[in-house]
PDB file of N, CA and C in Angstrom:
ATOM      1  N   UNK A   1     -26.847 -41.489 -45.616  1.00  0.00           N
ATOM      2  CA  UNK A   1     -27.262 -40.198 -45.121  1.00  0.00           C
ATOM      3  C   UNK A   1     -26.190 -39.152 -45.457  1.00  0.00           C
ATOM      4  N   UNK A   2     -26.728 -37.821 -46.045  1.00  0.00           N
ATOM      5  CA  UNK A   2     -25.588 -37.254 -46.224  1.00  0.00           C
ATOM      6  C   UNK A   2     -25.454 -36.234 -45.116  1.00  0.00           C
ATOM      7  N   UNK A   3     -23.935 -36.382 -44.841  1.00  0.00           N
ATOM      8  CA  UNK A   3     -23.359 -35.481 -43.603  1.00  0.00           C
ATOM      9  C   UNK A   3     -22.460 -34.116 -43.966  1.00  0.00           C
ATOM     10  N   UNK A   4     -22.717 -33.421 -44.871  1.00  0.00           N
ATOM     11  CA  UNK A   4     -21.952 -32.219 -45.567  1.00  0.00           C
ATOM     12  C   UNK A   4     -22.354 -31.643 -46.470  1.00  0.00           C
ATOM     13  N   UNK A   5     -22.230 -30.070 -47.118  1.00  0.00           N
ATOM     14  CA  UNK A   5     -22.298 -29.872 -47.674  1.00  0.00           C
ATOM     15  C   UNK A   5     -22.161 -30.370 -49.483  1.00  0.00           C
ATOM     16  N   UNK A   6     -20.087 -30.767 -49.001  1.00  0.00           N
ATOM     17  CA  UNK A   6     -20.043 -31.580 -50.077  1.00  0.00           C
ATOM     18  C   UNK A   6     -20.667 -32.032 -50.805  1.00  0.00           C
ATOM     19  N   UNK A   7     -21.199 -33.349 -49.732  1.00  0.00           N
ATOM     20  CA  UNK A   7     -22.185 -34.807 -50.346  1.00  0.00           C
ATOM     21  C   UNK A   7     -23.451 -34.415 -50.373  1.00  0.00           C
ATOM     22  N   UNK A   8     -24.216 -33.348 -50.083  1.00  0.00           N
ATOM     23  CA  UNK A   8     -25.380 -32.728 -50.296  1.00  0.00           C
ATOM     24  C   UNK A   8     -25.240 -32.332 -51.874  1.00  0.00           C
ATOM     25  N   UNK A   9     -24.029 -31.673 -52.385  1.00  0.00           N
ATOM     26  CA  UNK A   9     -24.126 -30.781 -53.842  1.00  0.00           C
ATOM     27  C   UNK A   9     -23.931 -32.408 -54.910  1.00  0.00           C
ATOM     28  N   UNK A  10     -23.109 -32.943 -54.371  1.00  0.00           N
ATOM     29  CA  UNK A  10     -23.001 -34.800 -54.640  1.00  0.00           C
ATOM     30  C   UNK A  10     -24.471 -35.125 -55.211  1.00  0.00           C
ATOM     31  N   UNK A  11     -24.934 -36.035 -54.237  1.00  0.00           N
ATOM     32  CA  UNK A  11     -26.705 -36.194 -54.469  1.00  0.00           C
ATOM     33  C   UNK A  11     -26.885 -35.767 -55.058  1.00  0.00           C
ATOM     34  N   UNK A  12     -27.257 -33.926 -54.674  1.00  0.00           N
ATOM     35  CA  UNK A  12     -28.406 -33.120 -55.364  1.00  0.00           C
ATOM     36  C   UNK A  12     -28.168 -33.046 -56.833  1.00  0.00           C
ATOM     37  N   UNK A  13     -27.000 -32.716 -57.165  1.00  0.00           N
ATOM     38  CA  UNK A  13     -26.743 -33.232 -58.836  1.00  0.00           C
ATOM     39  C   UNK A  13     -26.871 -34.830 -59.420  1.00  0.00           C
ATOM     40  N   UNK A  14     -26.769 -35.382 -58.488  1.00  0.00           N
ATOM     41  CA  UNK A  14     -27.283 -36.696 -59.465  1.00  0.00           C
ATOM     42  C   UNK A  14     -28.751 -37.140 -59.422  1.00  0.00           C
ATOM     43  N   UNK A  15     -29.194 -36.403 -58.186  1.00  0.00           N
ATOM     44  CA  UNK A  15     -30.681 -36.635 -58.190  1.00  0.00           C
ATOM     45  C   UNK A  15     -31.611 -35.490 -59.651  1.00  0.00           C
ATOM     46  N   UNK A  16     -31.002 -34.570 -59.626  1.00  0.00           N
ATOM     47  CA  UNK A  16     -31.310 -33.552 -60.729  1.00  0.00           C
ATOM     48  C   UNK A  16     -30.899 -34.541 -62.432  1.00  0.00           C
ATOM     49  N   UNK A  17     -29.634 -34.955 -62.210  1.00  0.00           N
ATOM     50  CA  UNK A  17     -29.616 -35.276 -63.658  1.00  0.00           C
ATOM     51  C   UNK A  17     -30.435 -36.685 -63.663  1.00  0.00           C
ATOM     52  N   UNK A  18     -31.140 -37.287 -62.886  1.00  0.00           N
ATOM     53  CA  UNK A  18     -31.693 -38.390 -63.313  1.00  0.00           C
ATOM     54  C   UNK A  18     -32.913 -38.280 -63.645  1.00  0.00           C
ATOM     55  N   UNK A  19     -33.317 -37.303 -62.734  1.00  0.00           N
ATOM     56  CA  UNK A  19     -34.865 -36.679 -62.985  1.00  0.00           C
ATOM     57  C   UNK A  19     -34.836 -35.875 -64.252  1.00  0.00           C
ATOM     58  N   UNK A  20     -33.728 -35.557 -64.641  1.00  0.00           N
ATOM     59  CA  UNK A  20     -33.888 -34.713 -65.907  1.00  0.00           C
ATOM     60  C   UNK A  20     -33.736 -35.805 -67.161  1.00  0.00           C
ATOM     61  N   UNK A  21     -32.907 -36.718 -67.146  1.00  0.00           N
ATOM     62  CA  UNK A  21     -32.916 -37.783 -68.203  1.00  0.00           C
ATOM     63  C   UNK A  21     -33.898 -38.525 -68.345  1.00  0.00           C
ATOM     64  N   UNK A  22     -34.803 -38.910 -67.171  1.00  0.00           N
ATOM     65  CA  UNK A  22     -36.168 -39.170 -66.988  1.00  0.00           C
ATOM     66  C   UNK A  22     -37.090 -38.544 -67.757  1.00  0.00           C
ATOM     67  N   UNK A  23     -37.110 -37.206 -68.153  1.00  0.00           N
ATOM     68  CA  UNK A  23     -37.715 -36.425 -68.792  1.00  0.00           C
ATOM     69  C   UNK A  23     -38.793 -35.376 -67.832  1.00  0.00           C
ATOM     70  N   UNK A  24     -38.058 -35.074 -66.278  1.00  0.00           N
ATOM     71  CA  UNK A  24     -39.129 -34.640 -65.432  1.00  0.00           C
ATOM     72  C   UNK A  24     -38.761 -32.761 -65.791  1.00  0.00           C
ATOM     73  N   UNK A  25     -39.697 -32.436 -66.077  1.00  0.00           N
ATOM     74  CA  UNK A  25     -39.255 -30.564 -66.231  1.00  0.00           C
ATOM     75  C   UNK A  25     -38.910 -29.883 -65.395  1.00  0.00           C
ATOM     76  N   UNK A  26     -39.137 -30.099 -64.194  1.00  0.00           N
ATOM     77  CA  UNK A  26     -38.867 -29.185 -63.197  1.00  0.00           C
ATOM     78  C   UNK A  26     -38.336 -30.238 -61.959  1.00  0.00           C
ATOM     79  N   UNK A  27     -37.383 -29.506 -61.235  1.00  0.00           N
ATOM     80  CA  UNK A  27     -36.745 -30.484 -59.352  1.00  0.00           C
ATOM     81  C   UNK A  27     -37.000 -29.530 -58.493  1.00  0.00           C
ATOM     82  N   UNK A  28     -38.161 -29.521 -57.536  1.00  0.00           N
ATOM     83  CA  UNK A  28     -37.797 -28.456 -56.626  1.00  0.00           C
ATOM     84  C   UNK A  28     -36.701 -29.199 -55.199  1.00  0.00           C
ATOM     85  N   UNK A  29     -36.116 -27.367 -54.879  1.00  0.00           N
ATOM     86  CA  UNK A  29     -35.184 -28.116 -53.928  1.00  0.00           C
ATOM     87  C   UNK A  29     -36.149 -27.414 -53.013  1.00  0.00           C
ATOM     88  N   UNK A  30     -36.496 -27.713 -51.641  1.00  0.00           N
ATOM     89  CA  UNK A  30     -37.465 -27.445 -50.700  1.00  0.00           C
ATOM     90  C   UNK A  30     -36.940 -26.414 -50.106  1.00  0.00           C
ATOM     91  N   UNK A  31     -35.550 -26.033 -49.597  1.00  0.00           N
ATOM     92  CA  UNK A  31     -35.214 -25.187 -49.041  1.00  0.00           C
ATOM     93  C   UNK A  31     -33.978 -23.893 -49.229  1.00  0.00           C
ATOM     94  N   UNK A  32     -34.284 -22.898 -49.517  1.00  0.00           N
ATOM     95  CA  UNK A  32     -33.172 -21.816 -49.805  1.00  0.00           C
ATOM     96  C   UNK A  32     -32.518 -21.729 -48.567  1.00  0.00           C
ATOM     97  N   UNK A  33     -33.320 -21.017 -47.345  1.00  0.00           N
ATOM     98  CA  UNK A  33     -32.086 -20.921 -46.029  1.00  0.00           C
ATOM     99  C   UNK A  33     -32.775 -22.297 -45.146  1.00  0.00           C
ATOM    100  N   UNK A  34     -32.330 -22.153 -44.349  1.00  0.00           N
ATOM    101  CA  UNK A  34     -32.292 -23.053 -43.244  1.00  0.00           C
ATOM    102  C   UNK A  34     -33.894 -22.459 -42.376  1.00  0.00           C
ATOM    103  N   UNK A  35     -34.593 -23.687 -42.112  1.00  0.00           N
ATOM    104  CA  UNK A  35     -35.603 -23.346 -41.397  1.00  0.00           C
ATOM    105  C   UNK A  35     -35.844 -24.883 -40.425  1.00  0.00           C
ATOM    106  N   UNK A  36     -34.874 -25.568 -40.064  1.00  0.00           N
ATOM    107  CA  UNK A  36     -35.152 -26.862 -39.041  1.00  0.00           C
ATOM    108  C   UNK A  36     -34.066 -26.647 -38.026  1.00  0.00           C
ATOM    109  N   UNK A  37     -34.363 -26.653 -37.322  1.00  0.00           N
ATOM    110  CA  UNK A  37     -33.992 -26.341 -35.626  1.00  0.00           C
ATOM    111  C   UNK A  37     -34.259 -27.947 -34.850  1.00  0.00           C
ATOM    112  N   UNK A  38     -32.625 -28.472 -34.469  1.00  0.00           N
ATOM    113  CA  UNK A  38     -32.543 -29.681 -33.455  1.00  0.00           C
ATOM    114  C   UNK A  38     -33.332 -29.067 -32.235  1.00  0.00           C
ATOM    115  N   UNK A  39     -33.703 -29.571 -31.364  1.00  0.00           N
ATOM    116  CA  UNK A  39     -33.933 -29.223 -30.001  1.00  0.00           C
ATOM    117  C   UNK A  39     -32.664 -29.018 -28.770  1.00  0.00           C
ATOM    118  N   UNK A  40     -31.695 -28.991 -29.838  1.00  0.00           N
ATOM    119  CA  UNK A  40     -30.757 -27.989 -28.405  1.00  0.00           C
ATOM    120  C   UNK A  40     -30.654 -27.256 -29.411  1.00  0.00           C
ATOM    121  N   UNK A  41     -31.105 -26.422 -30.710  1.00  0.00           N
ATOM    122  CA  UNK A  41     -30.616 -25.399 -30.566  1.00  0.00           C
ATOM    123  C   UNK A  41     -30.292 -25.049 -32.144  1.00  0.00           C
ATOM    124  N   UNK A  42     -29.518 -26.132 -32.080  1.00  0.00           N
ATOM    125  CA  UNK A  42     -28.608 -26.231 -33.830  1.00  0.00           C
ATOM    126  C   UNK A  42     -29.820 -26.446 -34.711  1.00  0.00           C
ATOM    127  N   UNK A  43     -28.897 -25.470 -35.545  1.00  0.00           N
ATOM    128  CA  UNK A  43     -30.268 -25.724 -37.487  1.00  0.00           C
ATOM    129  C   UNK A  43     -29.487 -27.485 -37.766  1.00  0.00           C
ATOM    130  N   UNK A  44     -30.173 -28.171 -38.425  1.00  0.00           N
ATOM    131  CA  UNK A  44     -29.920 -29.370 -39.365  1.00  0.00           C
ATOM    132  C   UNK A  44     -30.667 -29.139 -40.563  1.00  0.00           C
ATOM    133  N   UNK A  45     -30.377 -29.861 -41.557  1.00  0.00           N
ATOM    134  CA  UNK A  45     -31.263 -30.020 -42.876  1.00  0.00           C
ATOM    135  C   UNK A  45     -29.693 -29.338 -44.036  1.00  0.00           C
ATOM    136  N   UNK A  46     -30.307 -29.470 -45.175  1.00  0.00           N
ATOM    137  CA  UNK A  46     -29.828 -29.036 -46.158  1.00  0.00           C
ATOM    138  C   UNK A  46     -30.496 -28.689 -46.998  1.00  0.00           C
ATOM    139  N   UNK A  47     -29.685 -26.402 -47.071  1.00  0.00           N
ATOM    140  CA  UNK A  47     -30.278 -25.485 -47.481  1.00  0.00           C
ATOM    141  C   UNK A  47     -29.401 -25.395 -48.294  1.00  0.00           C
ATOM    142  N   UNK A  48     -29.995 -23.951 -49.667  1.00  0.00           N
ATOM    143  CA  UNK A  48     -28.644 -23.554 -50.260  1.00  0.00           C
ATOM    144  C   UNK A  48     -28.163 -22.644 -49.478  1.00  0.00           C
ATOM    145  N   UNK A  49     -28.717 -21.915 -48.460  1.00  0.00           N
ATOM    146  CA  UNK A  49     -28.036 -20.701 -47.851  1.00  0.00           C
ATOM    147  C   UNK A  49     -28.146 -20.600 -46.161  1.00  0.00           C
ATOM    148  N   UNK A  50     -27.113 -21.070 -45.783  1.00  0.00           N
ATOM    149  CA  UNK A  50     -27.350 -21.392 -44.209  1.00  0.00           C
ATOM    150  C   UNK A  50     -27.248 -20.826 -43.394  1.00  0.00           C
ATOM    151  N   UNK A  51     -27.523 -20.853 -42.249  1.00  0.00           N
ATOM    152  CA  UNK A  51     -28.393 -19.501 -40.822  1.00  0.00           C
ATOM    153  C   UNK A  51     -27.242 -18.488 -41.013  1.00  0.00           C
ATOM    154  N   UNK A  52     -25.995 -18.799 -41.314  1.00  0.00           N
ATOM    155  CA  UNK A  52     -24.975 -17.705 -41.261  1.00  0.00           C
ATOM    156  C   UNK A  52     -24.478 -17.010 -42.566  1.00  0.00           C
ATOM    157  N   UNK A  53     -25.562 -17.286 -43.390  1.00  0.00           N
ATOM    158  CA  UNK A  53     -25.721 -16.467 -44.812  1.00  0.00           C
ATOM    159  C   UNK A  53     -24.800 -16.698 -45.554  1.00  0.00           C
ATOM    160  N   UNK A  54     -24.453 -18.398 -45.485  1.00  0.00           N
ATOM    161  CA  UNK A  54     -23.006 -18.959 -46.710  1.00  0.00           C
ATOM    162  C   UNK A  54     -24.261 -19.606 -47.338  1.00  0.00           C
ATOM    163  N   UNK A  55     -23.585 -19.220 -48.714  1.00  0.00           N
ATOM    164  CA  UNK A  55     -24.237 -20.244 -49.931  1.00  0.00           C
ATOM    165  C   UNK A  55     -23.531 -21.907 -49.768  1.00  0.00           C
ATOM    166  N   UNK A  56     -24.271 -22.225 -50.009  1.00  0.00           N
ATOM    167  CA  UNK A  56     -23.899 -23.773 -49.898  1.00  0.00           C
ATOM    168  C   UNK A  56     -23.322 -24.400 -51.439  1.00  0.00           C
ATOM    169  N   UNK A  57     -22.270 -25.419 -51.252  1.00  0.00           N
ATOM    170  CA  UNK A  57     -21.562 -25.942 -53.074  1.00  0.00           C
ATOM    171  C   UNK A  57     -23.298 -26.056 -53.838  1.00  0.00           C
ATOM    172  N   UNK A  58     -24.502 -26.693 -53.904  1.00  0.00           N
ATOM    173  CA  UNK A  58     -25.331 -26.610 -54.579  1.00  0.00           C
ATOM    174  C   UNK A  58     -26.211 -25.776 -54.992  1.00  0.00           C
ATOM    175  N   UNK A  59     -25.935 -24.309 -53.861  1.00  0.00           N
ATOM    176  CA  UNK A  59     -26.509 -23.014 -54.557  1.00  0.00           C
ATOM    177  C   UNK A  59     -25.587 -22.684 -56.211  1.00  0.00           C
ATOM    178  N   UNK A  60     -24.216 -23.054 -55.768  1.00  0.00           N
ATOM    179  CA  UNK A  60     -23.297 -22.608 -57.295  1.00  0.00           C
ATOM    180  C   UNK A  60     -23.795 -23.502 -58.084  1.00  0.00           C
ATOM    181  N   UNK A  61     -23.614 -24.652 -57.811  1.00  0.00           N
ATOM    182  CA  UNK A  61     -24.219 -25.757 -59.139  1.00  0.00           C
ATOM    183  C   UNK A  61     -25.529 -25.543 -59.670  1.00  0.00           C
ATOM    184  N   UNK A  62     -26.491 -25.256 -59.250  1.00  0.00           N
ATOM    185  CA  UNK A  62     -27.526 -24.124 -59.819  1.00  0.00           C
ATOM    186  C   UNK A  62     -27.210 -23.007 -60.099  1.00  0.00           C
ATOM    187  N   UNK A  63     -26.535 -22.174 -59.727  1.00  0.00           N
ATOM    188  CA  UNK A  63     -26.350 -20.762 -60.562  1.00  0.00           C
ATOM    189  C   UNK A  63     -25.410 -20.941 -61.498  1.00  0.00           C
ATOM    190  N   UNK A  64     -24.310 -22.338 -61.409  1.00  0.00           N
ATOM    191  CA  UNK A  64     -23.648 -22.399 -62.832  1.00  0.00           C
ATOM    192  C   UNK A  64     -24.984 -23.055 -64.328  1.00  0.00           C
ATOM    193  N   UNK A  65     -25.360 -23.852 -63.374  1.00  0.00           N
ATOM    194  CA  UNK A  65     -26.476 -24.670 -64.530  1.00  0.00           C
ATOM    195  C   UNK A  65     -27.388 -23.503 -65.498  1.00  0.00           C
ATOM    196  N   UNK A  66     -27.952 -22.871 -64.439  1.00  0.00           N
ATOM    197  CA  UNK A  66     -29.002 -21.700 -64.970  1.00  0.00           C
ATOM    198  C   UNK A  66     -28.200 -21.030 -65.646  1.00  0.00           C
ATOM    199  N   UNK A  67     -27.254 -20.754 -65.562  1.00  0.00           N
ATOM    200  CA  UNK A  67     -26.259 -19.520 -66.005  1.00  0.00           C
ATOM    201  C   UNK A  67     -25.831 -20.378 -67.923  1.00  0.00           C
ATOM    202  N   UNK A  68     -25.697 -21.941 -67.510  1.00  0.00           N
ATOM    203  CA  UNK A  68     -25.212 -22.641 -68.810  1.00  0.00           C
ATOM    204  C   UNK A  68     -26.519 -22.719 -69.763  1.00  0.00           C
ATOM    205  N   UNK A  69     -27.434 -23.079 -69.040  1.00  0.00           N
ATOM    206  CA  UNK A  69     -28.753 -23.103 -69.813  1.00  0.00           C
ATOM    207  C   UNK A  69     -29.322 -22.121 -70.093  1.00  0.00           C
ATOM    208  N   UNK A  70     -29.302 -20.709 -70.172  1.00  0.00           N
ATOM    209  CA  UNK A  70     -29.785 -19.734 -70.517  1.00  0.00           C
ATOM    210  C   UNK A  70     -28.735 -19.242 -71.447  1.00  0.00           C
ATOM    211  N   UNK A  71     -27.208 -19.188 -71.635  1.00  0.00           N
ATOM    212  CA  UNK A  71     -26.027 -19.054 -72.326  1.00  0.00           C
ATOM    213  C   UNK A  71     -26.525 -20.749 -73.690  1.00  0.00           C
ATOM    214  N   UNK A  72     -26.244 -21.079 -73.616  1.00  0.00           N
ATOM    215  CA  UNK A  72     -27.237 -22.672 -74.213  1.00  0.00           C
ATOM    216  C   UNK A  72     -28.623 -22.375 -75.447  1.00  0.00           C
ATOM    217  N   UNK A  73     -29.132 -21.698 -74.560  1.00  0.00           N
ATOM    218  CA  UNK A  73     -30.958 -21.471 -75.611  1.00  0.00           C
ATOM    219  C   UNK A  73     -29.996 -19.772 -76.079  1.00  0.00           C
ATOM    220  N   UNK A  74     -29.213 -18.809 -76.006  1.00  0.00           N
ATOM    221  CA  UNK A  74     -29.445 -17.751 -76.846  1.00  0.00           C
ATOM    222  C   UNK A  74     -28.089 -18.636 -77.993  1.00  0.00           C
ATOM    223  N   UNK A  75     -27.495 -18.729 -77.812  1.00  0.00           N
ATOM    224  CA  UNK A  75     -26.433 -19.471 -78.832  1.00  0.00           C
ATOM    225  C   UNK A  75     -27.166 -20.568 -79.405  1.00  0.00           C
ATOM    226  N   UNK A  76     -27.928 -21.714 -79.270  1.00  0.00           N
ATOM    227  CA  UNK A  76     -28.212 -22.339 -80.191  1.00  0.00           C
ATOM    228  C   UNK A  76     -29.707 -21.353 -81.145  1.00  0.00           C
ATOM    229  N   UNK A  77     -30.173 -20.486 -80.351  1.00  0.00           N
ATOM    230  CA  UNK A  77     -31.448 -19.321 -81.275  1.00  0.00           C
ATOM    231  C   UNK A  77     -30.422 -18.863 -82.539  1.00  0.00           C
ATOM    232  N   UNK A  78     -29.520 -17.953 -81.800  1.00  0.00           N
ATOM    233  CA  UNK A  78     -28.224 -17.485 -83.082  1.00  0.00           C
ATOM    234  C   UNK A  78     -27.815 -18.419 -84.395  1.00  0.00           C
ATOM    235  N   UNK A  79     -27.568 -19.527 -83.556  1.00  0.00           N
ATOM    236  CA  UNK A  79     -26.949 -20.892 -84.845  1.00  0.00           C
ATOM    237  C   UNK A  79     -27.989 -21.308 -85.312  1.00  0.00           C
ATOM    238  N   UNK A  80     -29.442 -21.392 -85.035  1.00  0.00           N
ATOM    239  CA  UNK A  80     -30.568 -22.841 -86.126  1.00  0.00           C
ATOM    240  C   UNK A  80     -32.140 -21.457 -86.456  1.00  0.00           C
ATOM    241  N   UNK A  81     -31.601 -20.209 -85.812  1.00  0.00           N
ATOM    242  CA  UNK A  81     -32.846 -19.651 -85.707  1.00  0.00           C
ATOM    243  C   UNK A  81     -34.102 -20.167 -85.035  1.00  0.00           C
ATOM    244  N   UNK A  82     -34.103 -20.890 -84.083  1.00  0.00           N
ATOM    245  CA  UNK A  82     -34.832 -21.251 -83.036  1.00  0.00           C
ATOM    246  C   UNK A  82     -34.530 -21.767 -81.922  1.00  0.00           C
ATOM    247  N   UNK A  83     -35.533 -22.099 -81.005  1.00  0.00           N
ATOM    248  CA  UNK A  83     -34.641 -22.160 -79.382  1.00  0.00           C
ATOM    249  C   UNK A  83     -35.260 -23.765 -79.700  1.00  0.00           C
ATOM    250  N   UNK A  84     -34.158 -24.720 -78.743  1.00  0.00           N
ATOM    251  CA  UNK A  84     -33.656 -25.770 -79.058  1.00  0.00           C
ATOM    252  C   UNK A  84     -35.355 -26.350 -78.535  1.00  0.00           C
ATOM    253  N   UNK A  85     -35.161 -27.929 -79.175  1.00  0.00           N
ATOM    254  CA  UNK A  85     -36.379 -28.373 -78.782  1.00  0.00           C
ATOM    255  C   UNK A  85     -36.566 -29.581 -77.433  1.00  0.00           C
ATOM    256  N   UNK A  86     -37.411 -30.463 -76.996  1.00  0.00           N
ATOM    257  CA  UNK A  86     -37.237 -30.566 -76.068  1.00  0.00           C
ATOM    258  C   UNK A  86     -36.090 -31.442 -75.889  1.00  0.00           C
ATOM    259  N   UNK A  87     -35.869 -32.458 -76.921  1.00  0.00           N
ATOM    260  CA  UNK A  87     -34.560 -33.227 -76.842  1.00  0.00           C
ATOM    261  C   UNK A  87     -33.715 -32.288 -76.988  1.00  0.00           C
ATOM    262  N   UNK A  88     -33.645 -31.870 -77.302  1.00  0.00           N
ATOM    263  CA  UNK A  88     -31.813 -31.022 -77.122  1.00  0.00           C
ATOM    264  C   UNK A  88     -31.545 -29.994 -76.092  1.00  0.00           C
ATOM    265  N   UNK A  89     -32.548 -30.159 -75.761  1.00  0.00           N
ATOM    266  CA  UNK A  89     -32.412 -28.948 -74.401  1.00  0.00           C
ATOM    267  C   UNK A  89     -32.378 -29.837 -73.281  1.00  0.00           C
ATOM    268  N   UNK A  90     -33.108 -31.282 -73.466  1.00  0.00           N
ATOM    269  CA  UNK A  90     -32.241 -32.185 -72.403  1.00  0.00           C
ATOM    270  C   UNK A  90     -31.395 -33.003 -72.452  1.00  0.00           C
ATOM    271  N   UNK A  91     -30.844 -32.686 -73.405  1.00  0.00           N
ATOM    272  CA  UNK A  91     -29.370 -33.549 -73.931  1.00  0.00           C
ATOM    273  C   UNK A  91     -28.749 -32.790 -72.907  1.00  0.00           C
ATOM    274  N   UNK A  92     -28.561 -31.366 -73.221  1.00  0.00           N
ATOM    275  CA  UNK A  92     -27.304 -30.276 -72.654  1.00  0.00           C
ATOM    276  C   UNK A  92     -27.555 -30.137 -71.144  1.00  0.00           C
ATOM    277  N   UNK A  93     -29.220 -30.200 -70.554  1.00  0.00           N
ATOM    278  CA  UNK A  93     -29.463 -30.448 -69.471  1.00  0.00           C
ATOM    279  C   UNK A  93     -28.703 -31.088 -68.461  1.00  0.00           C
ATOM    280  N   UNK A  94     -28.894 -32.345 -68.714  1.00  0.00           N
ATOM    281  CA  UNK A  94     -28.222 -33.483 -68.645  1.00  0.00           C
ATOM    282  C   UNK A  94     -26.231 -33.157 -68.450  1.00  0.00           C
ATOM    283  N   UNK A  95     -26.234 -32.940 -69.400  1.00  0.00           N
ATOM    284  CA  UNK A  95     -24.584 -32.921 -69.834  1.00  0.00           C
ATOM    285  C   UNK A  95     -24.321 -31.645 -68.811  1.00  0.00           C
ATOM    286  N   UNK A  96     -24.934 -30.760 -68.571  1.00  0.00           N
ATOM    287  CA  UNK A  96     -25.127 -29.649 -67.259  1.00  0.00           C
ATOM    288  C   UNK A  96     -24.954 -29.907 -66.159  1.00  0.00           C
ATOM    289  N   UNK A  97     -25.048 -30.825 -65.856  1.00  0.00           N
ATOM    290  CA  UNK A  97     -25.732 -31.481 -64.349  1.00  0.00           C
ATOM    291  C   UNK A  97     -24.910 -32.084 -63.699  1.00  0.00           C
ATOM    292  N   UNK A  98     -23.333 -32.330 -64.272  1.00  0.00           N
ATOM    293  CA  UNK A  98     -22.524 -33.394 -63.845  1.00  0.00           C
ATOM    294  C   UNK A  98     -21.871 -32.519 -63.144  1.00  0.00           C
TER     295      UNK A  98
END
């Protein structure tokens, strides 16, 4: 069970790069802020952005990924004159994800 942020951004990247070496196109993560409430009170779950409006380590590991993979498809368009195909866009995927 994971108990932290930490080990939440942990998982969530290895659950992403397996599903991506798998060949799955898309991971949704279910939750941006926090919407589960214990019954005394306290939020639980793991969001990227929590009741007190901190990004969580796996909001960055998505905004670095997106940020590598969109930097990724205009540099390899520049170098081969086309945007990469599906193997090579999940090679770097992949190699993204760690």
């Amino acid at each position: 069970m994971v108990k932290n942020p930490k080990e939440q951004d942990y998982y969530a990247k290895n659950l992403c790069r397996v599903a991506l070496k798998w060949g799955c196109p898309y991971v949704l993560y279910w939750q941006m802020h926090s919407n589960e409430i214990n019954k005394d009170g306290k939020h639980r779950g793991f969001w990227l952005i929590d009741n007190k409006n901190k990004k969580q380590p796996f909001y960055f590991t998505l905004k670095k990924y997106y940020a590598g993979m969109k930097k990724y498809v205009v540099n390899f368009k520049e170098k081969h004159g086309r945007v990469p195909n599906n193997k090579e866009f999940k090679k770097r995927a992949v190699e993204l994800m760690k």
